[in-house]
Protein backbone atom coordinates (compact mmCIF):
# COMPACT_ATOMS: atom_id res chain seq x y z
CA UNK A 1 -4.19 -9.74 28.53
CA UNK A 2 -0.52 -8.94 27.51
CA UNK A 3 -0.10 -6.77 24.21
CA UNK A 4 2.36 -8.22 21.38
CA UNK A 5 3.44 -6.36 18.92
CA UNK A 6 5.80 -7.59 16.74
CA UNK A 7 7.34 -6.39 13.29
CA UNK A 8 10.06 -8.29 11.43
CA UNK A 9 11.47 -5.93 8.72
CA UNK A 10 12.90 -7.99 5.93
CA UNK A 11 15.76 -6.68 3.57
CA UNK A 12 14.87 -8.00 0.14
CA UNK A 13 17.15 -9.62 -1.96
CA UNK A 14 19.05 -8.35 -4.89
CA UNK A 15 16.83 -9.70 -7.35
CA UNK A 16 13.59 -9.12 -5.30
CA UNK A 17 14.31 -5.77 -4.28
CA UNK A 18 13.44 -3.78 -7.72
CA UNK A 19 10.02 -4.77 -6.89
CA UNK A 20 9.54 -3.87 -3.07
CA UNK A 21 9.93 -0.62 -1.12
CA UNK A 22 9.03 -2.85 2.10
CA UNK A 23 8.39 -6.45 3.23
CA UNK A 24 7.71 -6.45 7.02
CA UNK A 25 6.59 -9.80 8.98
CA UNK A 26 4.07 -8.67 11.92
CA UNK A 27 2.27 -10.22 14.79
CA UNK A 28 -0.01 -8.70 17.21
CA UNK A 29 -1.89 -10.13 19.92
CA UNK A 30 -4.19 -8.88 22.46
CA UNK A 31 -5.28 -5.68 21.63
CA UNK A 32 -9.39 -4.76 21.22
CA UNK A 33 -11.23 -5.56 18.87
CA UNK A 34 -11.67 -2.51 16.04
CA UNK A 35 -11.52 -1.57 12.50
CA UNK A 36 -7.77 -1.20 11.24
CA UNK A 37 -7.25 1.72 8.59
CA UNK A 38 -5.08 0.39 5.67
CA UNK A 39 -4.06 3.67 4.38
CA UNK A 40 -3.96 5.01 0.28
CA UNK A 41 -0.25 4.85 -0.68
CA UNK A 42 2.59 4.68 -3.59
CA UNK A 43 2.44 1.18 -3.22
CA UNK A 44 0.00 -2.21 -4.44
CA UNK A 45 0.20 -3.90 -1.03
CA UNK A 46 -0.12 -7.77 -1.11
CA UNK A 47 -0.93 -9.28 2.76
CA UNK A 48 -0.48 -13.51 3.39
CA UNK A 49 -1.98 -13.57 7.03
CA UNK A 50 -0.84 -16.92 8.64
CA UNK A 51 -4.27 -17.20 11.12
CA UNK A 52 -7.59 -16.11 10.65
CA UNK A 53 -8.20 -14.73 7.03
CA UNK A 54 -8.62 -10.86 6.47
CA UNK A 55 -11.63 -9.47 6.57
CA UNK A 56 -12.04 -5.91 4.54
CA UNK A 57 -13.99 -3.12 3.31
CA UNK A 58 -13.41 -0.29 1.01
CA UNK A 59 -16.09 2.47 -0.04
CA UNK A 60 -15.93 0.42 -3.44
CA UNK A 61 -17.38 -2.97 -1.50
CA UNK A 62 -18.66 -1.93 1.84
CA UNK A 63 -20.14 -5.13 3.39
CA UNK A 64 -17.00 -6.79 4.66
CA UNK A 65 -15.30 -9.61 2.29
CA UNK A 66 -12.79 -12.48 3.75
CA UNK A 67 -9.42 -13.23 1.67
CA UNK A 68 -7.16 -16.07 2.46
CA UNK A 69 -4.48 -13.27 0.93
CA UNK A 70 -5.16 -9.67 -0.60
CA UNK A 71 -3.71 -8.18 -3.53
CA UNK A 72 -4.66 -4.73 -3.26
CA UNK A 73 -4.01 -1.92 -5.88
CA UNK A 74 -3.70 2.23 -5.79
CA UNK A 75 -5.99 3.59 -4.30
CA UNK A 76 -7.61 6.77 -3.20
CA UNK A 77 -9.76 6.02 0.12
CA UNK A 78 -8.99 3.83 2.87
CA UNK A 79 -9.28 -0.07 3.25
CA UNK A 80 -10.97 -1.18 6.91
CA UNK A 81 -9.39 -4.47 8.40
CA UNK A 82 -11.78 -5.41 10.75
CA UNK A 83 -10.18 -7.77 13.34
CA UNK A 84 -10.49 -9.51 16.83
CA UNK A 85 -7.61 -7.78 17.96
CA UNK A 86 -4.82 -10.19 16.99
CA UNK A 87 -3.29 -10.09 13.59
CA UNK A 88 -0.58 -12.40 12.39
CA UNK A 89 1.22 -12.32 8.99
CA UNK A 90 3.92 -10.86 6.07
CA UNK A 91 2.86 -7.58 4.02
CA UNK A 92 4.83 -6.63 0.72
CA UNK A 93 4.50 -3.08 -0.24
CA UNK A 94 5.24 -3.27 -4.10
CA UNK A 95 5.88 -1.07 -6.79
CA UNK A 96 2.72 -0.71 -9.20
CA UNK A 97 5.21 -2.01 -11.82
CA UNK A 98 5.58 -5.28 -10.07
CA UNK A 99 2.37 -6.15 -11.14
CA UNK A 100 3.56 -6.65 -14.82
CA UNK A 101 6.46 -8.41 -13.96
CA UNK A 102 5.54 -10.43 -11.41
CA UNK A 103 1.77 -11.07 -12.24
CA UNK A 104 1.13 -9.83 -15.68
CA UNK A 105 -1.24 -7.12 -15.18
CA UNK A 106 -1.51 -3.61 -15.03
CA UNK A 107 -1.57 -1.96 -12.15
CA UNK A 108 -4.86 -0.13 -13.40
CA UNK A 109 -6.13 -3.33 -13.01
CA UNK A 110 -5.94 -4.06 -9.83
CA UNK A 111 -6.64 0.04 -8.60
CA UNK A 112 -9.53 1.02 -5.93
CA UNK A 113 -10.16 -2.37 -4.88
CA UNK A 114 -8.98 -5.79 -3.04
CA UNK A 115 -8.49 -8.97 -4.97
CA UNK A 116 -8.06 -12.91 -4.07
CA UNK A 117 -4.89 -13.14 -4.34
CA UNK A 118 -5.79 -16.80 -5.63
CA UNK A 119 -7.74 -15.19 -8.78
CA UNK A 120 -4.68 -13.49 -9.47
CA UNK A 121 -2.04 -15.97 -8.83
CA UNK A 122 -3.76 -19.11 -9.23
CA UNK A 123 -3.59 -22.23 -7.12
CA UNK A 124 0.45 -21.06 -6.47
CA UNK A 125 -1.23 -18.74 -3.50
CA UNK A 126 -2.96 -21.32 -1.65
CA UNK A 127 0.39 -23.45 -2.09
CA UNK A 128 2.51 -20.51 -1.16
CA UNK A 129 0.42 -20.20 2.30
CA UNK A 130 0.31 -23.71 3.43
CA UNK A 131 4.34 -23.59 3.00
CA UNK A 132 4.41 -20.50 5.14
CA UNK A 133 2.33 -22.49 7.71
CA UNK A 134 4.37 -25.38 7.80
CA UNK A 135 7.35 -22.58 9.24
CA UNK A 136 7.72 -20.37 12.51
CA UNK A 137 11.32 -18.98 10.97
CA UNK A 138 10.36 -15.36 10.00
CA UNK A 139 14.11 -15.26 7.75
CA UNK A 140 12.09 -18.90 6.11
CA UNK A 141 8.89 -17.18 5.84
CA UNK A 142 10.76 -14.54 3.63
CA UNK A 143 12.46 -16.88 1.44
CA UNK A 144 9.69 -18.52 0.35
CA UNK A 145 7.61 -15.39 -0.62
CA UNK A 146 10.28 -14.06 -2.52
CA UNK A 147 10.80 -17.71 -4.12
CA UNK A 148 7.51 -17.97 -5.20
CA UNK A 149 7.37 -14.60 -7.02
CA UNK A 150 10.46 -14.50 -8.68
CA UNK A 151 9.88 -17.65 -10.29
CA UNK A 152 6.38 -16.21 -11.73
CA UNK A 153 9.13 -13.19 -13.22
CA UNK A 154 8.92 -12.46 -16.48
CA UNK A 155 10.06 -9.71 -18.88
CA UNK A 156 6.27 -7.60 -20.15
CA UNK A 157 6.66 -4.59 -22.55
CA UNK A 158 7.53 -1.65 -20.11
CA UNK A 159 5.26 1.58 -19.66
CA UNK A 160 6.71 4.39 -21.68
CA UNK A 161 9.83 6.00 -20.10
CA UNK A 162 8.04 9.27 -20.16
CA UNK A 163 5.24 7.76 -17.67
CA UNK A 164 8.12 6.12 -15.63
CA UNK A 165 9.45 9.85 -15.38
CA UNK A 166 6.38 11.31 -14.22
CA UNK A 167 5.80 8.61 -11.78
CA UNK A 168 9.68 9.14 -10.58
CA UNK A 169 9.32 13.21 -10.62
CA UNK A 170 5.77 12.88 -8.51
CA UNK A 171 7.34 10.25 -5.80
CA UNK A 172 10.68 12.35 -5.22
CA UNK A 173 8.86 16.01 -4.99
CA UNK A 174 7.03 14.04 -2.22
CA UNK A 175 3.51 15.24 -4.12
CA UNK A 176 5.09 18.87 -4.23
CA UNK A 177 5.71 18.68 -8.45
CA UNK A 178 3.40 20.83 -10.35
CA UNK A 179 1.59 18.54 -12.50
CA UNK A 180 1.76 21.09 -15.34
CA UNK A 181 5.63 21.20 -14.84
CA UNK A 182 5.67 17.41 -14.80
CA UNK A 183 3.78 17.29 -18.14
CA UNK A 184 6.50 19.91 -19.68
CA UNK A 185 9.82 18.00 -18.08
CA UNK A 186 8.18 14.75 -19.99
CA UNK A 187 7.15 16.07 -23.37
CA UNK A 188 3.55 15.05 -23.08
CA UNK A 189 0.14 17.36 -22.98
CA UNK A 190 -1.35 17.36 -19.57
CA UNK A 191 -4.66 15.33 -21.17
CA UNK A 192 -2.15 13.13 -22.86
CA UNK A 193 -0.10 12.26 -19.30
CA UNK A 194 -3.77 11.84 -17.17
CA UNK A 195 -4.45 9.49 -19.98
CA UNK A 196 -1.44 7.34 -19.65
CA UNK A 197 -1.29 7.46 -16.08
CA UNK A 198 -5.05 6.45 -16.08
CA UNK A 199 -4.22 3.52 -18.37
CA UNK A 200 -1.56 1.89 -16.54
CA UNK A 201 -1.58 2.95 -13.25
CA UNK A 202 -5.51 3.38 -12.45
CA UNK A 203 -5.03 6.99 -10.66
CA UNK A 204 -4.44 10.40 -11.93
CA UNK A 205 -1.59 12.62 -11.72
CA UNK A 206 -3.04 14.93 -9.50
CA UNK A 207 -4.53 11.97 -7.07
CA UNK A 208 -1.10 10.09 -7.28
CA UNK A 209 0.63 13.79 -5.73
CA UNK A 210 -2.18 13.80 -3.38
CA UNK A 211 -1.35 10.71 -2.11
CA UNK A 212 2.60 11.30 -1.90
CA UNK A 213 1.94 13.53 -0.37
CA UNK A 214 -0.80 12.38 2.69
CA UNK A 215 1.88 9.08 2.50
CA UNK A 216 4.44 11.31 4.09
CA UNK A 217 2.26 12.41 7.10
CA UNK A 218 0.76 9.16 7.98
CA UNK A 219 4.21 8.43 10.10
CA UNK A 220 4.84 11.79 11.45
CA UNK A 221 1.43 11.40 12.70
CA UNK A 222 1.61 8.60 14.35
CA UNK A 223 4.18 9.11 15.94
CA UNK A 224 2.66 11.98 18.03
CA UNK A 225 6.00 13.77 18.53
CA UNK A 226 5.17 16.85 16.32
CA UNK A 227 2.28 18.97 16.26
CA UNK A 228 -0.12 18.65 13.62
CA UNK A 229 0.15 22.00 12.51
CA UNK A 230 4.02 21.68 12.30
CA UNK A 231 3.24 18.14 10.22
CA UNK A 232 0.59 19.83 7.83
CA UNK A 233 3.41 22.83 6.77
CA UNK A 234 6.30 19.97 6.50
CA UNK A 235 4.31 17.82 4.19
CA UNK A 236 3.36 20.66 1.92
CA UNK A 237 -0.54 21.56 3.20
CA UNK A 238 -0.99 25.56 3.37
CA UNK A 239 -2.80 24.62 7.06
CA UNK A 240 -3.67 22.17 9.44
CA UNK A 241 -7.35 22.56 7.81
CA UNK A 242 -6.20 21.91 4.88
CA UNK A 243 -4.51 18.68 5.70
CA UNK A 244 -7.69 17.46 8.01
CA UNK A 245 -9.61 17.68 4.67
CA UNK A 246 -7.00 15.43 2.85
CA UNK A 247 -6.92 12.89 5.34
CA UNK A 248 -11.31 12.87 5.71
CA UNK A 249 -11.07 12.19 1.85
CA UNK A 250 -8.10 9.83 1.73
CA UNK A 251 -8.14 8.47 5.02
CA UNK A 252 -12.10 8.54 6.19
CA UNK A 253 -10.69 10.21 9.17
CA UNK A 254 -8.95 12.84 11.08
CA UNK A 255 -5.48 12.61 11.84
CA UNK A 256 -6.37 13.03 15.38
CA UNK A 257 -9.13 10.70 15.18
CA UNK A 258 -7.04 8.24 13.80
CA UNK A 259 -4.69 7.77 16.48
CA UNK A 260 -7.46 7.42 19.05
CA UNK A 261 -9.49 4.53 17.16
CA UNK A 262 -6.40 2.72 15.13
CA UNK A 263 -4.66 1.19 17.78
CA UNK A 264 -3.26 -1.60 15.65
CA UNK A 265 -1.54 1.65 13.98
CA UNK A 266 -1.02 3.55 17.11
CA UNK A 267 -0.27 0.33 20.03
């Protein structure tokens, strides 16, 4: 059987794009049947498949649950996408504070697990999807997403700027931020900032560099054009031990593993 792989990056709008880092349309076809790693990121990811629905697992829930669409929060360990080997679909990676503005909750709400994203949306997701249905225009497709969740926007109380700051100061150190030094630049105790972060976001500090940090290697990766050695010292690991043990914790798997079993990840 031919392989398809197809990805459709989508440039959000001016209005949308405060609350995306990525919205990528995707369809693959062909490909064995397997277990698809959804890794731990920066980002709440939100996934509308168009087919089948998704089928997941998490160490939270591990007897595979089916969605019609998946709000998922920050997390810490992987998500498994079991699938046929065809997957069809748009995937938003969103800010955590989206999720205030777009669906009035905190991210810590939403953190180490997969929702329906009917229970959090209401009856506007099942609406949303059949509209997508009704369309085979990807630049369509991405109109009406963005539609339907800006006109849910509203204006919630912010976090505090100083948890904004730490947030900011963790994601452009790339994980590499002492969280001590973090605590200082912002003014708070270090029991005071896992607090807040806890609160809103649902992770700690020290998980949230953790996973800036394993975020950056996932690509470089798979990719396969650098050695993982050379990856592990660019991403801020002492070793390539060091970052096998990250990735067993975060990822349930070796990086090396990983690009022999994923092969919706690696095609």
């Amino acid at each position: 059987m031919t392989l398809t792989a197809e990805h459709h990056e989508h440039v959000p709008s001016a209005r949308f794009a405060p609350f995306a880092d990525r919205v990528v349309g995707y369809r693959l076809a062909g490909f064995p049947a397997g277990v698809h790693i959804g890794m731990p990121s920066s980002t709440v990811t939100l996934v509308i498949p168009f087919d089948d629905a998704l089928t997941l697992s998490d160490p939270g829930s591990p007897v595979p649950r089916r969605f019609d669409s998946v709000l998922a929060g920050l997390a810490t360990g992987p998500t498994h996408i079991h699938h046929d080997g065809n997957q069809h679909g748009i995937q938003l990676a969103m800010r955590p504070g989206a999720l205030r503005a777009l669906f009035g909750v905190r991210a810590a709400e939403l953190a180490e697990g997969s929702f329906e994203l009917q229970d959090v949306m209401g009856a506007e997701a099942a609406e949303l999807r059949d509209r997508l249905h009704e369309t085979d225009s990807w630049q369509r497709r991405f109109y009406l997403v963005e539609r339907s969740l800006l006109d849910r926007l509203s204006e919630p109380r912010p976090p505090a700027p100083e948890l904004a700051e730490a947030w900011r100061l963790i994601g452009v150190s790339r994980g590499a931020a002492p969280i001590r030094e973090v605590a200082q630049v912002v003014g708070w105790s270090m029991r005071h900032l896992q607090q807040q972060f806890r609160a809103e976001l649902g992770v700690t500090p020290k998980a949230a560099a953790r996973v800036r940090r394993f975020e950056r290697s996932v690509p470089l990766v798979s990719s396969g054009r650098m050695p993982l050695t050379q990856v592990a010292l660019r991403c801020g690991w002492s070793d390539h031990a060091h970052m096998n043990r990250d990735w067993r914790d975060l990822a349930g798997t070796s990086p090396t593993q990983w690009r022999v079993d994923d092969t919706l990840a690696n095609p």
